[in-house]
Protein backbone atom coordinates (compact mmCIF):
# COMPACT_ATOMS: atom_id res chain seq x y z
CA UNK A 1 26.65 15.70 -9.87
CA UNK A 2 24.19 17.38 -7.21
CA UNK A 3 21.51 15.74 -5.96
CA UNK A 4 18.92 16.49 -3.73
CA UNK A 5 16.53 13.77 -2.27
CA UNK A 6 13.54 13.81 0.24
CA UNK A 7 10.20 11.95 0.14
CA UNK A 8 7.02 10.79 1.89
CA UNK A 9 6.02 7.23 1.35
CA UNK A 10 2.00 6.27 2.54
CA UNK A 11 -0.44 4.27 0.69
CA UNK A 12 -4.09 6.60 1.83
CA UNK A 13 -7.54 5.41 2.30
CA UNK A 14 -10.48 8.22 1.86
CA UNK A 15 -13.21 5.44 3.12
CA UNK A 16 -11.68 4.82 6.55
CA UNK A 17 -12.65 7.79 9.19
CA UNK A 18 -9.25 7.57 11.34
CA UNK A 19 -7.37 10.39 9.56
CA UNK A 20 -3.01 10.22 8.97
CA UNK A 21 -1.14 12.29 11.04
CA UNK A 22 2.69 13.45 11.23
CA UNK A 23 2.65 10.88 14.22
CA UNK A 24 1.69 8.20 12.38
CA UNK A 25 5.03 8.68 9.69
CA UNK A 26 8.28 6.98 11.04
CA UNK A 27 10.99 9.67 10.11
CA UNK A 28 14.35 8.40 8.29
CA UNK A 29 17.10 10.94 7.98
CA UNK A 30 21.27 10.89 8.10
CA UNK A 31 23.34 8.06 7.83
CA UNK A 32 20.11 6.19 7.74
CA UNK A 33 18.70 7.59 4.89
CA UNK A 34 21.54 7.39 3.09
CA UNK A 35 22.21 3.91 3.30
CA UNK A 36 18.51 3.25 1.98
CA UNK A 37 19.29 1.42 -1.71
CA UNK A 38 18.33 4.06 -3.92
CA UNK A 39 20.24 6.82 -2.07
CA UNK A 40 23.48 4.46 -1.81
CA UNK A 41 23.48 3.56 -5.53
CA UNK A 42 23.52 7.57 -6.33
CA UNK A 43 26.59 7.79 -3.42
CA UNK A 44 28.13 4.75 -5.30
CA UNK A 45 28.10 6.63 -8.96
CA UNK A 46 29.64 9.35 -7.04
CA UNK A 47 26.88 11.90 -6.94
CA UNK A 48 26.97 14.31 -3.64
CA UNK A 49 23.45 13.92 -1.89
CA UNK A 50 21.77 16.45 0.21
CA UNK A 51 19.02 14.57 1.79
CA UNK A 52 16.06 16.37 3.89
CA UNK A 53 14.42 12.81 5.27
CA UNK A 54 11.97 10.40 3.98
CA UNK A 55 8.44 10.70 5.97
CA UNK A 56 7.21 6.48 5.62
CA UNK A 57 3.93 5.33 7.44
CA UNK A 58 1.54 2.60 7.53
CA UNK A 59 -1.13 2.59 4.79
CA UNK A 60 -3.99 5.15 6.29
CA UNK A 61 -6.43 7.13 6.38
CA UNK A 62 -6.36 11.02 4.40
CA UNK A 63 -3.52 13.08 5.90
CA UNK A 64 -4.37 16.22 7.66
CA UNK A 65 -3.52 19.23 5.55
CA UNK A 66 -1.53 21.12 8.29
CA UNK A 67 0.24 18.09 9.15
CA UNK A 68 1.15 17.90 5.49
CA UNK A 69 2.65 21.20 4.96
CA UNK A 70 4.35 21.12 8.20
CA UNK A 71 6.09 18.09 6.78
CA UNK A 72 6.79 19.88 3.47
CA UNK A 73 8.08 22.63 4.49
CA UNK A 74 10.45 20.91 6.56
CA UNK A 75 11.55 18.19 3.73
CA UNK A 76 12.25 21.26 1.13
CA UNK A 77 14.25 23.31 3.74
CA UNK A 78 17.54 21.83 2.91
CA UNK A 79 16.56 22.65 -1.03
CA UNK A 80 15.27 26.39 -0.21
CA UNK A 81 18.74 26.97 1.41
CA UNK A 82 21.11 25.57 -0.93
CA UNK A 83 23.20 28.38 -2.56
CA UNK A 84 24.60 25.72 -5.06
CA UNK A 85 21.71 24.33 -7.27
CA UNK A 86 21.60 20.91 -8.21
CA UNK A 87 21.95 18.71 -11.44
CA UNK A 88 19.13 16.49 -10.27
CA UNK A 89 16.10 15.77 -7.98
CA UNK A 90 15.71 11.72 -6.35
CA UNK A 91 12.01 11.67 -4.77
CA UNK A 92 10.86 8.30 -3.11
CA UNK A 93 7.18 8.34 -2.74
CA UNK A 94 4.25 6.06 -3.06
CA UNK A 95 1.35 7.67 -5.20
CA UNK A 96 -1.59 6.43 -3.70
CA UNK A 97 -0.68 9.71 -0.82
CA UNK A 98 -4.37 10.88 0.14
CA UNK A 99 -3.85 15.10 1.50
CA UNK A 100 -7.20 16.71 3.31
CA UNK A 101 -8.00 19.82 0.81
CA UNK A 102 -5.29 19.26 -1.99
CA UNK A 103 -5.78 15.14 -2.98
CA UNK A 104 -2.66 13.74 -4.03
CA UNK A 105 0.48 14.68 -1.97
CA UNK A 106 2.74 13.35 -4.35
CA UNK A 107 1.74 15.44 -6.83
CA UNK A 108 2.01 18.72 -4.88
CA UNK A 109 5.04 17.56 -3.04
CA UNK A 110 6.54 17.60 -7.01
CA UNK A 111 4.97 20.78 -8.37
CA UNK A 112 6.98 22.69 -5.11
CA UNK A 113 10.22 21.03 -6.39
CA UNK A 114 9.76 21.68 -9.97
CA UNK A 115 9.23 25.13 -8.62
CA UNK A 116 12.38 25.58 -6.67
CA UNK A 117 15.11 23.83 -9.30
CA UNK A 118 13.43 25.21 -12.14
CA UNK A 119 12.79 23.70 -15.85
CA UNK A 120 15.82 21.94 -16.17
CA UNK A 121 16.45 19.80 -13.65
CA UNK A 122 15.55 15.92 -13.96
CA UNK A 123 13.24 14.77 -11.07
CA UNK A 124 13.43 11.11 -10.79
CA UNK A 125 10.49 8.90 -9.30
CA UNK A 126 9.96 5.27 -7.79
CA UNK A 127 6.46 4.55 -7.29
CA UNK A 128 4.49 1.82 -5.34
CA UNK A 129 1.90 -0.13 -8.23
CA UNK A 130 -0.70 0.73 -6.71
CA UNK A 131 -0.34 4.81 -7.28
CA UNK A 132 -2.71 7.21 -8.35
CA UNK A 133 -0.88 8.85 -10.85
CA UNK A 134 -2.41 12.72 -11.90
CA UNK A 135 -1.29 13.93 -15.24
CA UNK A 136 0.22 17.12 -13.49
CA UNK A 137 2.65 14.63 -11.88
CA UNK A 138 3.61 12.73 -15.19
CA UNK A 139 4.21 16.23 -16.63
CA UNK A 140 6.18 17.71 -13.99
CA UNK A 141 8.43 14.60 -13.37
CA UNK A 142 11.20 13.19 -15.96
CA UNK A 143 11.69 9.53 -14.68
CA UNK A 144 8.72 7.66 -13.32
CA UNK A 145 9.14 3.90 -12.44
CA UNK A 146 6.42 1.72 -10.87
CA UNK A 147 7.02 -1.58 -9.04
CA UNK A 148 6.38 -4.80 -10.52
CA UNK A 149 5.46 -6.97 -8.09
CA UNK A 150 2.28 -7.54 -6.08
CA UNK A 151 2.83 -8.30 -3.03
CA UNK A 152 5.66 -5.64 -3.84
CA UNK A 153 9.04 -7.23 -3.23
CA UNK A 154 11.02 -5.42 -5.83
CA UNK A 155 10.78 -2.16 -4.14
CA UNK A 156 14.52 -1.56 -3.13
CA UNK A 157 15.24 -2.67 -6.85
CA UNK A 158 12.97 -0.19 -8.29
CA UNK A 159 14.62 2.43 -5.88
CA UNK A 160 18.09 1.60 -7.73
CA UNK A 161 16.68 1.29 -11.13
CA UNK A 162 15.56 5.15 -10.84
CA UNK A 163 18.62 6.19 -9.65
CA UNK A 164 20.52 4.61 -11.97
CA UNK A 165 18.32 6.30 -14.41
CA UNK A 166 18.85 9.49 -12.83
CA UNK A 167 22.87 9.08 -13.25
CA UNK A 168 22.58 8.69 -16.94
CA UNK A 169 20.28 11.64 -17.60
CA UNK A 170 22.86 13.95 -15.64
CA UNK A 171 25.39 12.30 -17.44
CA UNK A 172 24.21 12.55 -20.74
CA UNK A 173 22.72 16.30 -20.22
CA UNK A 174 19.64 15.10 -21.11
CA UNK A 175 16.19 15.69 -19.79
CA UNK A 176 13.77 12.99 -19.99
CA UNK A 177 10.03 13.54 -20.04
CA UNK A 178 7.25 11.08 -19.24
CA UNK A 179 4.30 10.28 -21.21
CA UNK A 180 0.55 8.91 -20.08
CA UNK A 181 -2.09 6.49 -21.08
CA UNK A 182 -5.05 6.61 -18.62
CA UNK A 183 -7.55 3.61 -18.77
CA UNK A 184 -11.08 4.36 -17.79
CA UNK A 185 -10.28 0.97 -15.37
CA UNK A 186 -9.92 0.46 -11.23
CA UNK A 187 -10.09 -2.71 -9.62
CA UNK A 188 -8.29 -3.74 -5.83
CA UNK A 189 -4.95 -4.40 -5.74
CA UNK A 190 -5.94 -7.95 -4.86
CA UNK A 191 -6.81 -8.67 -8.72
CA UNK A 192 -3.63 -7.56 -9.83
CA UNK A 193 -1.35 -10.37 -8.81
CA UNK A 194 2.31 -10.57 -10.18
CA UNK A 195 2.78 -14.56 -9.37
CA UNK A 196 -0.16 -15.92 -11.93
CA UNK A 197 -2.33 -14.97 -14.58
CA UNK A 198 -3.09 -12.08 -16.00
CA UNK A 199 -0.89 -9.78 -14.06
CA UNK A 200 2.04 -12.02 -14.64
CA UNK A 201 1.65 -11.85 -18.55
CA UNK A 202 1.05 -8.22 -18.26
CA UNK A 203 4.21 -7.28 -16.35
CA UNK A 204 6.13 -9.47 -18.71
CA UNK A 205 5.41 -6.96 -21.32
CA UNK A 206 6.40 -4.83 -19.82
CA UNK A 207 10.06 -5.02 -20.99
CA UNK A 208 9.40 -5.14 -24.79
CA UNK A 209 7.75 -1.21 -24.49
CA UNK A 210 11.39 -0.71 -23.65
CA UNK A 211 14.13 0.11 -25.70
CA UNK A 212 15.64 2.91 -27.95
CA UNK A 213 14.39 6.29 -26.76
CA UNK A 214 12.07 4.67 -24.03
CA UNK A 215 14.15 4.30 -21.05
CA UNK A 216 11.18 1.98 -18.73
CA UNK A 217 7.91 1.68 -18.51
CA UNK A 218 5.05 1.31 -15.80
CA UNK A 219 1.51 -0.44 -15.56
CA UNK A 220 -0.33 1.67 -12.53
CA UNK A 221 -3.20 -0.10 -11.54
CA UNK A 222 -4.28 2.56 -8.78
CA UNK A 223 -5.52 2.59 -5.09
CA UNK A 224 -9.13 1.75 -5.34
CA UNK A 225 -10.04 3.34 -1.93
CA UNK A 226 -8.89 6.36 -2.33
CA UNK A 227 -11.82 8.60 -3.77
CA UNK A 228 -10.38 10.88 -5.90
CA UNK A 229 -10.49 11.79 -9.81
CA UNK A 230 -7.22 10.23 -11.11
CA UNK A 231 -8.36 6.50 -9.20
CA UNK A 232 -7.54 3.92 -11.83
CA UNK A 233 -5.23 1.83 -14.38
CA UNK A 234 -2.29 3.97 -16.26
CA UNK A 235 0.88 3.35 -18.61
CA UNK A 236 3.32 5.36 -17.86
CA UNK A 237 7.11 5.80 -19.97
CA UNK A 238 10.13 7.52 -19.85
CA UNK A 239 12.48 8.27 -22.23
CA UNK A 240 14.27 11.17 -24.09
CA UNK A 241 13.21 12.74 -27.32
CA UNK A 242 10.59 11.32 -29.59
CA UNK A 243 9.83 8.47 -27.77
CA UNK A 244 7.72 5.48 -30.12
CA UNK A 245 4.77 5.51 -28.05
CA UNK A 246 3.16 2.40 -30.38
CA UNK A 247 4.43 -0.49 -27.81
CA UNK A 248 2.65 1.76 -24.72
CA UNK A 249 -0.72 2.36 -26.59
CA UNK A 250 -0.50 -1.44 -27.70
CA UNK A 251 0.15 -2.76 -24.31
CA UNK A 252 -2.59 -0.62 -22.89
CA UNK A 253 -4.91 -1.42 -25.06
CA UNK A 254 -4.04 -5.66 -24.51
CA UNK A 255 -4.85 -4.09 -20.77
CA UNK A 256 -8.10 -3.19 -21.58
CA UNK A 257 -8.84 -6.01 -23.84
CA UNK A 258 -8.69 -8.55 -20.66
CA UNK A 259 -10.16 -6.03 -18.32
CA UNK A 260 -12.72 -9.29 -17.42
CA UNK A 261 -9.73 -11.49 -16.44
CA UNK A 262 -8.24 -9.78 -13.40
CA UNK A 263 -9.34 -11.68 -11.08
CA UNK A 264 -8.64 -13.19 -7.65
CA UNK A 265 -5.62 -15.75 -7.77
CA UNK A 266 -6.86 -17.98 -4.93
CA UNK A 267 -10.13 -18.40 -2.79
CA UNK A 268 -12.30 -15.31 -2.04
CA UNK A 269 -15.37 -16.28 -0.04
CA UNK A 270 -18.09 -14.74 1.51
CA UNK A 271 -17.43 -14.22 5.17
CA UNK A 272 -19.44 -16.84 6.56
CA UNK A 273 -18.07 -19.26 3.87
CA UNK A 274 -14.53 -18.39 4.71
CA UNK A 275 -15.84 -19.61 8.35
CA UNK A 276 -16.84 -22.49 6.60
CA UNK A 277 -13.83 -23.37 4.69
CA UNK A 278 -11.36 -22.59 7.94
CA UNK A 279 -13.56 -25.18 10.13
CA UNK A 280 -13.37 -27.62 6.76
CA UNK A 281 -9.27 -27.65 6.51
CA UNK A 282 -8.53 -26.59 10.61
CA UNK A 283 -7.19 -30.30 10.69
CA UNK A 284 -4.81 -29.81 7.96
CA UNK A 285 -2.80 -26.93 9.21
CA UNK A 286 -2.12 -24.08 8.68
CA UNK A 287 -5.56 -22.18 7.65
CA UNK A 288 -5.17 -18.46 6.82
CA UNK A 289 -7.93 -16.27 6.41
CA UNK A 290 -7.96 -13.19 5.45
CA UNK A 291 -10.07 -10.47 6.48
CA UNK A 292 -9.76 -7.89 3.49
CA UNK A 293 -12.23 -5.36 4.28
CA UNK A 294 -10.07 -4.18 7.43
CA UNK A 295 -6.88 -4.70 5.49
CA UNK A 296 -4.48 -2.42 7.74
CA UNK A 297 -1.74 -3.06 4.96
CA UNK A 298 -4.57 -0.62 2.76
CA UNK A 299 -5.42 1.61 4.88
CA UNK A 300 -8.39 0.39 7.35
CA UNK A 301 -8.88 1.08 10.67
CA UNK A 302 -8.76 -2.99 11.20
CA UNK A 303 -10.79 -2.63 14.56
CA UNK A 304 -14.08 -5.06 12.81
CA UNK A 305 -14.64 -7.65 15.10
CA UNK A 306 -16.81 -9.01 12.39
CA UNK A 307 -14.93 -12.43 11.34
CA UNK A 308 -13.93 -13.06 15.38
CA UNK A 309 -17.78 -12.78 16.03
CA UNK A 310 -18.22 -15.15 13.32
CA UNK A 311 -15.75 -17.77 14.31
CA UNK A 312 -17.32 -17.99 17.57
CA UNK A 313 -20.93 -18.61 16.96
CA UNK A 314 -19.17 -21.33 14.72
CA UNK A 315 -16.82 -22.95 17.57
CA UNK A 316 -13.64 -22.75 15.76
CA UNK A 317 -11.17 -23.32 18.12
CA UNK A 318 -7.31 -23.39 18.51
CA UNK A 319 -7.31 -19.78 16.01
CA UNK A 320 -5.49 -17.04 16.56
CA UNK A 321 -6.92 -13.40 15.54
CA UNK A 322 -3.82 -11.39 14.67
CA UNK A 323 -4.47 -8.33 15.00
CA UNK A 324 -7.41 -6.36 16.84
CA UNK A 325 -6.68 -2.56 16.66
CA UNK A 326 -7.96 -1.59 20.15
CA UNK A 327 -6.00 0.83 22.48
CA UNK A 328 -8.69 1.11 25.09
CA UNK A 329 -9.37 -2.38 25.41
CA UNK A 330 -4.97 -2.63 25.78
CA UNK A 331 -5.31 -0.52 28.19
CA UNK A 332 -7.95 -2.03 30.34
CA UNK A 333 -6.34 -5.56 30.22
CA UNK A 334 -2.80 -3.83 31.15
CA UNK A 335 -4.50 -3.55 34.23
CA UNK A 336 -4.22 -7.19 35.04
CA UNK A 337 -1.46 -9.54 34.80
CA UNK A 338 -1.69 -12.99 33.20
CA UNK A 339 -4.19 -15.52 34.30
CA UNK A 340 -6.85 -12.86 35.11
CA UNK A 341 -10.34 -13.38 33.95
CA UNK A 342 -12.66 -10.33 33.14
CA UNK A 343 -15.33 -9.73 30.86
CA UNK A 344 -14.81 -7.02 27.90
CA UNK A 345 -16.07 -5.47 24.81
CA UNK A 346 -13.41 -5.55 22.39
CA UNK A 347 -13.09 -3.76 18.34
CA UNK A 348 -15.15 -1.05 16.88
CA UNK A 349 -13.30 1.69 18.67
CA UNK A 350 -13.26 3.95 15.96
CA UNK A 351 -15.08 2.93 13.43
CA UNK A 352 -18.68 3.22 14.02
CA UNK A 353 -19.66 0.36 11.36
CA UNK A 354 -17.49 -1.76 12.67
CA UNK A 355 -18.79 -4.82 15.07
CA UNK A 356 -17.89 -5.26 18.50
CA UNK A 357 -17.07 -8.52 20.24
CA UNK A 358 -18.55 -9.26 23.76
CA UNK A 359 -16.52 -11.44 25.33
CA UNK A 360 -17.35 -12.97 29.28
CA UNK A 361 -14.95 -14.19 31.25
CA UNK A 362 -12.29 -13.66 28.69
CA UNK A 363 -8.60 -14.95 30.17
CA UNK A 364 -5.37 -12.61 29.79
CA UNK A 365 -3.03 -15.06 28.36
CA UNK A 366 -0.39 -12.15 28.08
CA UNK A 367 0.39 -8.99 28.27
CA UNK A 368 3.24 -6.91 26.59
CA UNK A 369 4.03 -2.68 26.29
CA UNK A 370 2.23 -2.23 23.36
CA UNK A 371 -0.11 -5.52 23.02
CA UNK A 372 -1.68 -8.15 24.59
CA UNK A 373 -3.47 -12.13 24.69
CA UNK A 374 -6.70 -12.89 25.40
CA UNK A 375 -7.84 -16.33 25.33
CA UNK A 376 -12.06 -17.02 24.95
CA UNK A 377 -13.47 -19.83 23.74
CA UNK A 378 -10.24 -21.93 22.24
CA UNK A 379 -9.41 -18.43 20.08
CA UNK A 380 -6.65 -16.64 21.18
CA UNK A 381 -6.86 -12.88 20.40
CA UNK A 382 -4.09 -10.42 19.71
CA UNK A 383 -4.79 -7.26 20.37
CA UNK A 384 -2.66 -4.11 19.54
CA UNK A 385 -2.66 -0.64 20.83
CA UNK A 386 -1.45 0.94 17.49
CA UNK A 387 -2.10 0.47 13.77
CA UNK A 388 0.36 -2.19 12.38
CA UNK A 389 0.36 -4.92 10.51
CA UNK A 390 1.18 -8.88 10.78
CA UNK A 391 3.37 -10.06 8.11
CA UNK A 392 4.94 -13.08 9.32
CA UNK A 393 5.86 -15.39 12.02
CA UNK A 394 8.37 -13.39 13.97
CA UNK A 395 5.69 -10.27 14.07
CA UNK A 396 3.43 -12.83 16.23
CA UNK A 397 6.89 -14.14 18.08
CA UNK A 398 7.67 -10.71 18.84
CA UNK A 399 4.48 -10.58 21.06
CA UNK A 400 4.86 -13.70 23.02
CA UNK A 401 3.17 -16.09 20.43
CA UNK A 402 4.38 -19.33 18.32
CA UNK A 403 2.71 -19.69 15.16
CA UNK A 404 2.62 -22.87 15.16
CA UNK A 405 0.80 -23.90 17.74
CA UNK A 406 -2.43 -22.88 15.77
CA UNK A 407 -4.90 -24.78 13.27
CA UNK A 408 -6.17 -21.78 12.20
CA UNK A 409 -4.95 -17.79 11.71
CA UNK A 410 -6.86 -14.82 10.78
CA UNK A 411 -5.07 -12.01 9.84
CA UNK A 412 -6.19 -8.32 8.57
CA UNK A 413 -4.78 -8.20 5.06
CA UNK A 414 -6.07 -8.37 1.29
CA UNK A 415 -3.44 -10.61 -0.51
CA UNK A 416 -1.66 -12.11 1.63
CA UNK A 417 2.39 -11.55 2.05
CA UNK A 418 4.97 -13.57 0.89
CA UNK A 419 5.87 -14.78 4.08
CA UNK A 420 2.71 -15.82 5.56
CA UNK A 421 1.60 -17.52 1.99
CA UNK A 422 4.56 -19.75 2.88
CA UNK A 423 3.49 -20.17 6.00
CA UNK A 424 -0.42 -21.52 4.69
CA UNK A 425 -1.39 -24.91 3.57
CA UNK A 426 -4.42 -23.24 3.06
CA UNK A 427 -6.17 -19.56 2.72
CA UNK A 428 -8.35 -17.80 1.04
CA UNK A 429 -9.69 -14.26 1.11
CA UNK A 430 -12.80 -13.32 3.12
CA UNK A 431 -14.79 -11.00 1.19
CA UNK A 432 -15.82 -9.13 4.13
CA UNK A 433 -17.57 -5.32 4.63
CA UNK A 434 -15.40 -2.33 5.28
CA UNK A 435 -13.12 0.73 4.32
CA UNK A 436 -11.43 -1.66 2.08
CA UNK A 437 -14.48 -3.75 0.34
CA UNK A 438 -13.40 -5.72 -2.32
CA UNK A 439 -16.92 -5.14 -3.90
CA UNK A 440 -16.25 -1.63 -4.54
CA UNK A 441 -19.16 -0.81 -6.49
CA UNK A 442 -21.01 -0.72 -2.53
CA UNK A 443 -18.34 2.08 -1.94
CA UNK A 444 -19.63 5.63 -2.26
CA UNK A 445 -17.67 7.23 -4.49
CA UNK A 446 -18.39 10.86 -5.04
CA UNK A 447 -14.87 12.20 -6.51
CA UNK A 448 -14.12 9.64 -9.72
CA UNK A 449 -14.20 10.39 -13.04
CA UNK A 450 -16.70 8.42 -14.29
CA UNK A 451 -17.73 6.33 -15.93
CA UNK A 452 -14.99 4.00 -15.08
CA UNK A 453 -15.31 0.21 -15.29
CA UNK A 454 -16.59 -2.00 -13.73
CA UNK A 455 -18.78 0.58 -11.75
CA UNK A 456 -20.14 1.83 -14.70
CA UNK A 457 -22.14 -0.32 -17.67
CA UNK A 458 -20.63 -0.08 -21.40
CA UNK A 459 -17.96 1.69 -21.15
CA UNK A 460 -16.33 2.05 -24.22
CA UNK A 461 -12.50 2.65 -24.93
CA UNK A 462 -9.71 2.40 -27.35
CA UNK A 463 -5.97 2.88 -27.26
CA UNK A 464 -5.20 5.64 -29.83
CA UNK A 465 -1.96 7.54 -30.94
């Protein structure tokens, strides 16, 4: 058994104006990328795997069309020259993949491959929850499997799942198809938890759509800030023949049903509240707040000194702000060494609705190749010189800092990950402005289909076979 595997793997954001580039996309290929879980379990069924590489990079903005089909071109060489065919295609991608001029990568990046193997070849796909899944994509694919976990941590599993899928179909000689239910629904990922109410029940029935002819099935709930037609809520099985479809249309219509109970699972304040609630509990550490709006882990810039500006003019003190996205302001303080005081404007670099933080007499607490420390006011701030995230206590170790020696953290997230919910004794979500506004009626969509709740007022909808 043949298989040929290659993907690109980034969650986009249409609303944040710092565009994805190839330089953005860490590049995986060899032994590497063949000791990734889904690509080992095909080696361990004793399939032979030609991989191209797998593109991953952090959540961003829309990817630059020539960057794009640079990429593709490259990732479907090793497919165009093949002289041997294969017996099946293993793609690892995201969904939520945001492409200047074309809209979803994923989509195209499939409809090239479909092109090159021909009819009969199973393609087999893990997706990230939060995909925007186009009905060209359901129809050209054969295996489609979503995560089912928000925050994800079954992604690896998922990986193996679909390849283990994949095995069987080329074993069997059969070709799977993949079948659709789109929900005139979007909401942000943060009111789709996995860990409590109604996303919990929902992804525990998930299993019963299961069975017989349906090999798995999916609940999509979409990347809300990516403006594009196919935003929102889909089902999503796979299976072989005449698949009994009754379980998906019930299930999606038990979806729609409760469309008023996805909620948030914890706290979710107004900014200045969340000011108010951190300065409340900073005695009864640890205090996590996060700053959704400029969630980096969806795609924002996360240069908004709005929440840093607020915590001063409240005199919260002993907080750390981790992260700042602000390479000029890195730069500048790379010109001192510790100790120095000097007075600087930091955030809003590039985006122009973001605030800015004036800070006089500021003190470099440290200063590292690709970060630094300054210390104003009893709030210690982190800045970086690149888009990443902070998901735990070793990120903030890794630049010089102990976790625990704070009351307070603010962080540049929506939910917050596993690790760093460990980590709180309390949090809660600031509801803050941004490219990724929780409120995201304020956002100006001009792609969607519409109407689509909860923008729109009475929509109507019903599951039918």
């Amino acid at each position: 058994m043949r298989v040929f595997t290659t993907g690109i793997h980034q969650e986009g954001n249409s609303f944040t104006p710092l565009a994805s580039t190839r330089a953005d996309f860490r590049i995986t290929k060899g032994q590497e990328f063949r000791d990734l879980p889904g690509i080992a379990a095909l080696l361990g069924a004793g399939c032979e795997v030609v991989e191209s590489f797998w593109a991953r990079a952090v959540p961003g903005g829309t990817l630059k069309f020539a960057d794009f089909m640079n990429m593709l071109d490259e990732m479907l060489a090793p497919l165009l020259e093949d002289d041997w065919g294969f017996d099946g295609v293993f793609l690892p991608l995201h969904g939520a993949l945001d492409v200047e001029f074309i809209g979803s990568g994923e989509a195209f990046l499939a409809a090239r491959v479909r092109e090159i193997v021909g009819p009969g070849v199973p393609i087999a796909v893990p997706l990230d929850m939060h995909a925007n899944v186009t009905y060209s994509f359901a129809d050209t694919c054969n295996i489609i499997l979503g995560y089912r976990t928000a925050p994800h941590t079954d992604m690896w599993d998922t990986h193996i799942r679909v390849a283990e899928m994949l095995v069987r179909a080329m074993r069997d000689r059969v070709l799977p198809n993949c079948k659709m239910i789109r929900l005139p629904l979007m909401m942000p990922g943060e009111n789709m938890m996995t860990e409590s109410g109604i996303g919990k029940e929902l992804i525990a029935r998930l299993p019963s759509i299961e069975g017989g002819n349906v090999w798995c099935a999916s609940y999509f709930v979409g990347m809300a800030w990516v403006d594009t037609y196919n935003n929102g809520a889909c089902v999503i099985v796979s299976g072989i023949g005449d698949m009994c479809m009754k379980p998906a249309y019930e299930f999606a219509q038990f979806v729609w049903d409760n469309r008023e109970k996805f909620q948030y699972q914890g706290m979710a304040l107004e900014p200045e509240h969340a000011v108010a609630f951190a300065l409340e509990y900073a005695s009864d550490p640890l205090v996590i707040i996060s700053d959704s709006a400029d969630n980096v882990t969806a795609g924002a810039v996360g240069d908004n000194a709005l929440m840093l500006n607020l915590f001063m003019q409240a005199g919260v003190t002993n907080a750390l702000f981790a992260a700042i996205i602000d390479p000029p302001s890195v730069d500048k303080v790379s010109r001192h060494k510790a100790g120095d005081v000097l007075d600087i404007t930091i955030g809003g670099c590039f985006d122009a609705n973001a605030e800015k933080a004036a800070l006089k007499a500021a003190m470099v607490k440290k200063i590292n190749s690709n970060s630094c420390v300054l210390e104003y006011n009893g709030i210690d701030i982190l800045l970086f010189d690149t888009r990443k995230p902070v998901f735990d206590a070793e990120t903030i170790a890794a630049h010089g800092l102990n976790l625990r020696d704070y009351n307070v953290l603010v962080v540049k997230q929506g939910y917050l990950s596993p690790e760093l919910l460990k980590e709180a004794k309390h949090s809660a979500l600031a509801l803050t402005p941004g490219n990724c506004n929780q409120k995201i009626e304020r956002l100006g969509y001009k792609k969607l289909r519409r109407p689509v709740y909860p923008l729109d007022s009475g929509v109507e909808w019903g599951a039918s076979l």
